[in-house]
N, C-alpha and C. Protein backbone atom coordinates (compact mmCIF):
# COMPACT_ATOMS: atom_id res chain seq x y z
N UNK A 1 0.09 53.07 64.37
CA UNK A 1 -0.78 52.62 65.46
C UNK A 1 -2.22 52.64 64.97
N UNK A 2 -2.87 51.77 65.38
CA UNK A 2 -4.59 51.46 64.70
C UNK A 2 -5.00 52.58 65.29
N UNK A 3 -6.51 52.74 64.96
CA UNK A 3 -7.05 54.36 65.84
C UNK A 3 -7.39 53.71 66.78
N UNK A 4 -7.49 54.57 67.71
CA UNK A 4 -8.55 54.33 69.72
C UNK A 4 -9.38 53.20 69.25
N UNK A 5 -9.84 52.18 69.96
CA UNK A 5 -10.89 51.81 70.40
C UNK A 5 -12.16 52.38 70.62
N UNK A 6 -13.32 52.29 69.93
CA UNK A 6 -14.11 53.20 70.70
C UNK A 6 -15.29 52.51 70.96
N UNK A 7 -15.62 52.40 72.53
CA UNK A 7 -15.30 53.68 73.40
C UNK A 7 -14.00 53.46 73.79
N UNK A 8 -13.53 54.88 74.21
CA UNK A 8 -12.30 54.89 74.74
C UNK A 8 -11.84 53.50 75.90
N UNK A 9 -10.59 52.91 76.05
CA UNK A 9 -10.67 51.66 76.95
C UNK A 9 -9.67 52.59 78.11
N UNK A 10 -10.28 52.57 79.55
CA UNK A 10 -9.70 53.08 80.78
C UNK A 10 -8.31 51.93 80.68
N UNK A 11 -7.38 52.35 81.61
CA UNK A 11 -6.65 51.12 82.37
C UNK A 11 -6.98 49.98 82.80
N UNK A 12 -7.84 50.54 83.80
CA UNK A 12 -8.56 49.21 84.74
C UNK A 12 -9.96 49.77 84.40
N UNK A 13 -11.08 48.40 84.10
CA UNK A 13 -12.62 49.49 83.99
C UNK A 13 -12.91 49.08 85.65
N UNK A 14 -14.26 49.09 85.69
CA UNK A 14 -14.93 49.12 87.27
C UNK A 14 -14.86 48.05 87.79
N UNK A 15 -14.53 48.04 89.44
CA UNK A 15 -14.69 47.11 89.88
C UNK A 15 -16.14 46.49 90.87
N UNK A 16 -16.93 47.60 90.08
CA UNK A 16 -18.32 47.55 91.12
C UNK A 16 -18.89 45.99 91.34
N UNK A 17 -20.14 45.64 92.06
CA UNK A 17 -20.26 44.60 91.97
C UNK A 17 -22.01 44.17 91.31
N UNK A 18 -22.02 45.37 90.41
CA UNK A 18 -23.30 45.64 89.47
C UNK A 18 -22.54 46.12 88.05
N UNK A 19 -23.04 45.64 87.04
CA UNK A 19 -22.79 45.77 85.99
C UNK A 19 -23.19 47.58 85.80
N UNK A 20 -21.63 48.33 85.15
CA UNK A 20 -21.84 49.97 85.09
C UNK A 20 -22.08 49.83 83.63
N UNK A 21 -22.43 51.26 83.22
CA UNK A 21 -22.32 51.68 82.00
C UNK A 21 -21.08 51.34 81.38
N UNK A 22 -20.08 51.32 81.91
CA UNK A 22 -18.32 51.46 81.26
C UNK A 22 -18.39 49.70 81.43
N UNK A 23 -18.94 49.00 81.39
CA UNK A 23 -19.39 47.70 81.35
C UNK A 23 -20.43 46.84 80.39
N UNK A 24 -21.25 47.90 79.92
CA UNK A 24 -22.27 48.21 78.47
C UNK A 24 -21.44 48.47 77.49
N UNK A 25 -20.76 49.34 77.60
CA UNK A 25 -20.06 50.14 76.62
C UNK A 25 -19.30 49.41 75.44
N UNK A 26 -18.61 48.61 77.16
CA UNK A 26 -17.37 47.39 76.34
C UNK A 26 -17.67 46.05 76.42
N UNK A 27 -19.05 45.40 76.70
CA UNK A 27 -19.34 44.04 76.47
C UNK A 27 -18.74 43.82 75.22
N UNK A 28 -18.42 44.07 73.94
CA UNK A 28 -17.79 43.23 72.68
C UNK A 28 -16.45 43.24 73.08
N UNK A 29 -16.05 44.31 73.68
CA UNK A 29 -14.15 43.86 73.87
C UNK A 29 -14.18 42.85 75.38
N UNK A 30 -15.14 42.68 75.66
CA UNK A 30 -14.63 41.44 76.90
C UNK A 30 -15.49 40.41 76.16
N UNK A 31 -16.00 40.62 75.37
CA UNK A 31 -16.13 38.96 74.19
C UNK A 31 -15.07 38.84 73.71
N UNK A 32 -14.46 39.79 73.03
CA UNK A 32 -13.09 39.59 72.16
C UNK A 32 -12.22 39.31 72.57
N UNK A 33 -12.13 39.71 74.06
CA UNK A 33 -10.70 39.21 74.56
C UNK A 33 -11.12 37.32 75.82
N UNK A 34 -12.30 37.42 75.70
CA UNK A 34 -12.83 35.73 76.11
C UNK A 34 -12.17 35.16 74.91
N UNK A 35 -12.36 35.57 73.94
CA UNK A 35 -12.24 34.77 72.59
C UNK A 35 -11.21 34.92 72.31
N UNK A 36 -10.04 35.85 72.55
CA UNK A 36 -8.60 35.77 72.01
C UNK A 36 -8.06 34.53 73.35
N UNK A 37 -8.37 34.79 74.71
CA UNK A 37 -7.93 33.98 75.73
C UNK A 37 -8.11 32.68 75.43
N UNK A 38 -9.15 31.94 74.60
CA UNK A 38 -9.70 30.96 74.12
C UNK A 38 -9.05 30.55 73.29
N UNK A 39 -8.14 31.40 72.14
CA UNK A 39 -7.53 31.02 71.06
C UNK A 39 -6.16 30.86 71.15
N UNK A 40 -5.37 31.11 72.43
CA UNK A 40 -4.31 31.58 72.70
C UNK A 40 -3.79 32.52 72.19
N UNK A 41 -4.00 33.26 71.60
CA UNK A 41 -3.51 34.56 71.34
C UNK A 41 -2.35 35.29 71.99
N UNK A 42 -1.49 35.72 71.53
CA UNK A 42 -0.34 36.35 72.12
C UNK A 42 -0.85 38.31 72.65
N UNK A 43 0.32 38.32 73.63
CA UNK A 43 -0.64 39.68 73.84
C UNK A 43 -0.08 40.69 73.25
N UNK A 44 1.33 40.77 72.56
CA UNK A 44 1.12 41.72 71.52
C UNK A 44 -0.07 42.24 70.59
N UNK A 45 -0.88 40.75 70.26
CA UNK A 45 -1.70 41.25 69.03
C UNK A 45 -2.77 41.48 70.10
N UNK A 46 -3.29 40.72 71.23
CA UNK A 46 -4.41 41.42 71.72
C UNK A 46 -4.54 42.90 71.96
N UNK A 47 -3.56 43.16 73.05
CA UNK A 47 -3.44 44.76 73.12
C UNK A 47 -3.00 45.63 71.60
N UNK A 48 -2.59 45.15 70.69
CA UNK A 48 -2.82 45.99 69.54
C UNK A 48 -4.04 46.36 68.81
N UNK A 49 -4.66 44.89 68.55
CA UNK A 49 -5.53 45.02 68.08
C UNK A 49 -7.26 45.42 68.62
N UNK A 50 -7.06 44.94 69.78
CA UNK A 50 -8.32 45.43 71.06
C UNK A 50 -8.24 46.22 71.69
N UNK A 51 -6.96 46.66 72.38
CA UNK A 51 -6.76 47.52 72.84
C UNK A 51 -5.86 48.84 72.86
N UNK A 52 -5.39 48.60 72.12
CA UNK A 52 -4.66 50.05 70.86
C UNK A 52 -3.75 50.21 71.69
N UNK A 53 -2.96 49.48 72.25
CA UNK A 53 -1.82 49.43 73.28
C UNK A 53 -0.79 48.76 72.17
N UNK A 54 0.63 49.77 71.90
CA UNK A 54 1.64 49.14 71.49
C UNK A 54 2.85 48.45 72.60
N UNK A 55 2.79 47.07 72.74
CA UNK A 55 3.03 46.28 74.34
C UNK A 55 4.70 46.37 74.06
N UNK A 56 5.09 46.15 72.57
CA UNK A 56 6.61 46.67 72.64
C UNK A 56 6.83 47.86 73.21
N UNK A 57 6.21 48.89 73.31
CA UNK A 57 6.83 50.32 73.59
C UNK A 57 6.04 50.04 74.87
N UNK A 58 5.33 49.41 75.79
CA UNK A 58 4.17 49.30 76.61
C UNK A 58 4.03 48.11 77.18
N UNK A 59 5.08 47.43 77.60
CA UNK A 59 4.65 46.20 77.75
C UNK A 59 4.01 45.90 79.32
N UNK A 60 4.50 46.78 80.15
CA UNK A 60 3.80 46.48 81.34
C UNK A 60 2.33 47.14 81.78
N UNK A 61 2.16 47.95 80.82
CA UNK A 61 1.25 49.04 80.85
C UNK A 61 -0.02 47.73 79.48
N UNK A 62 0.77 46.98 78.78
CA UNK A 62 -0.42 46.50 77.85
C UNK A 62 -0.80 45.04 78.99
N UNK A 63 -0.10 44.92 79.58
CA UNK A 63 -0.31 43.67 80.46
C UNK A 63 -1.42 43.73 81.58
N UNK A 64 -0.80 44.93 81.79
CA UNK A 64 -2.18 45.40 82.92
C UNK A 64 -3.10 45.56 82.47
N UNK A 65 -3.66 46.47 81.53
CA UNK A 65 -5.05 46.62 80.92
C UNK A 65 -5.13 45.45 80.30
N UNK A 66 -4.47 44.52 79.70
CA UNK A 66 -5.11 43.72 79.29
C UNK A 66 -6.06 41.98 80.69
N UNK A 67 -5.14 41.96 81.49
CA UNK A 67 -5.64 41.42 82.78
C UNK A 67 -7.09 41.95 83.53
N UNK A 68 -6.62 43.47 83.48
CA UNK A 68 -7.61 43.72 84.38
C UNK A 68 -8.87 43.46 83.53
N UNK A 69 -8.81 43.75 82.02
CA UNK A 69 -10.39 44.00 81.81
C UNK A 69 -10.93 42.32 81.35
N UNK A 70 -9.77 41.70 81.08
CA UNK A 70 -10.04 39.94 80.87
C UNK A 70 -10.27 39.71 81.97
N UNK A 71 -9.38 40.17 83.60
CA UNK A 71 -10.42 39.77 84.40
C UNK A 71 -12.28 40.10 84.94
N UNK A 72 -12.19 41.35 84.18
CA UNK A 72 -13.80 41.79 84.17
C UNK A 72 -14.27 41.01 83.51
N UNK A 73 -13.67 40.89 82.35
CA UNK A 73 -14.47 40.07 80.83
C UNK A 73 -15.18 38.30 81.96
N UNK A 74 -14.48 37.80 82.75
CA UNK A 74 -14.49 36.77 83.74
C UNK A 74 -15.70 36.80 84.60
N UNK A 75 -15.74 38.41 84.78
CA UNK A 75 -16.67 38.97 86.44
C UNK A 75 -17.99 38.24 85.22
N UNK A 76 -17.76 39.39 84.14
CA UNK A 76 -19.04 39.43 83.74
C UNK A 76 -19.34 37.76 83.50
N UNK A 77 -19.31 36.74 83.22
CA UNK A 77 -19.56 35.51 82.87
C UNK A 77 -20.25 34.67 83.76
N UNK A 78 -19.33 35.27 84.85
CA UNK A 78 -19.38 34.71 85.94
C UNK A 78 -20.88 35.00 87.03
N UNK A 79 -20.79 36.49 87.15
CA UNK A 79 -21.73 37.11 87.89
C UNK A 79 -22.46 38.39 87.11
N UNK A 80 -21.90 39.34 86.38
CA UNK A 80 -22.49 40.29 85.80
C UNK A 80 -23.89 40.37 84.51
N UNK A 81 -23.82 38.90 84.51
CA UNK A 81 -24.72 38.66 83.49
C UNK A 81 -25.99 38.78 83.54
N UNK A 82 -26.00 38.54 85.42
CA UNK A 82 -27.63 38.43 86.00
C UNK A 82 -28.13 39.64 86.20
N UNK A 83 -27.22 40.78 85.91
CA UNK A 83 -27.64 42.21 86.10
C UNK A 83 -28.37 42.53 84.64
N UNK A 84 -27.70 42.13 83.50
CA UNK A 84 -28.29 41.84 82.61
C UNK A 84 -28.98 41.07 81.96
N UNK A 85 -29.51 40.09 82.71
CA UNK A 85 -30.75 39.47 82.23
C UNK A 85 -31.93 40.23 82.76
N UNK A 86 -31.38 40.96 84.38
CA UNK A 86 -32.68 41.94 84.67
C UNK A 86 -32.71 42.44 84.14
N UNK A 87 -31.93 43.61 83.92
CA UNK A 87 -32.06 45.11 83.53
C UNK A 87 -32.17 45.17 82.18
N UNK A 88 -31.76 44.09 81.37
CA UNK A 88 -31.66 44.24 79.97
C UNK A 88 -30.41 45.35 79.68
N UNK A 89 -30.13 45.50 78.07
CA UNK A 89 -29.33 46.22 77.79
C UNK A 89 -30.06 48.15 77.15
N UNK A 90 -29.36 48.96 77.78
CA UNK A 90 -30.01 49.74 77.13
C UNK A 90 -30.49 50.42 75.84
């Protein structure tokens, strides 16, 4: 198994409707997984390789984290961005 991700990746990250820290943290893995969604990518290798989820031993457990935070990876595109054009990054 590859090592953790770091930072560590929750299940589901936040569903606030302001960009959190646990939203800073992981802006490159919700690029990476825009960009695997983009490439078609299978989700074995996403959750292996992004998210250190083995989906054979895990498959409903790599499906979920991988949705929920592609659907953040979405929020942010969509709406979270304008928190960061204010606030900047820290």
């Amino acid at each position: 198994m590859p090592q953790p991700p770091q930072p560590p990746i929750a299940d589901a990250p936040p569903v606030d409707e302001c960009v959190t820290v646990y939203d800073r943290d992981h802006l490159k893995l919700y690029v990476r997984l825009l960009d695997a969604e983009s490439e078609g990518a299978p989700l074995a290798e996403i959750s292996w390789l992004l998210l250190g989820i083995d989906a054979a031993a895990e498959p409903e457990r790599a499906q979920r984290v991988h949705d929920n935070h592609l659907g953040r990876a979405h929020w942010m595109t969509e709406h979270g961005y304008r928190d960061l054009l204010m606030k900047g990054l820290p």
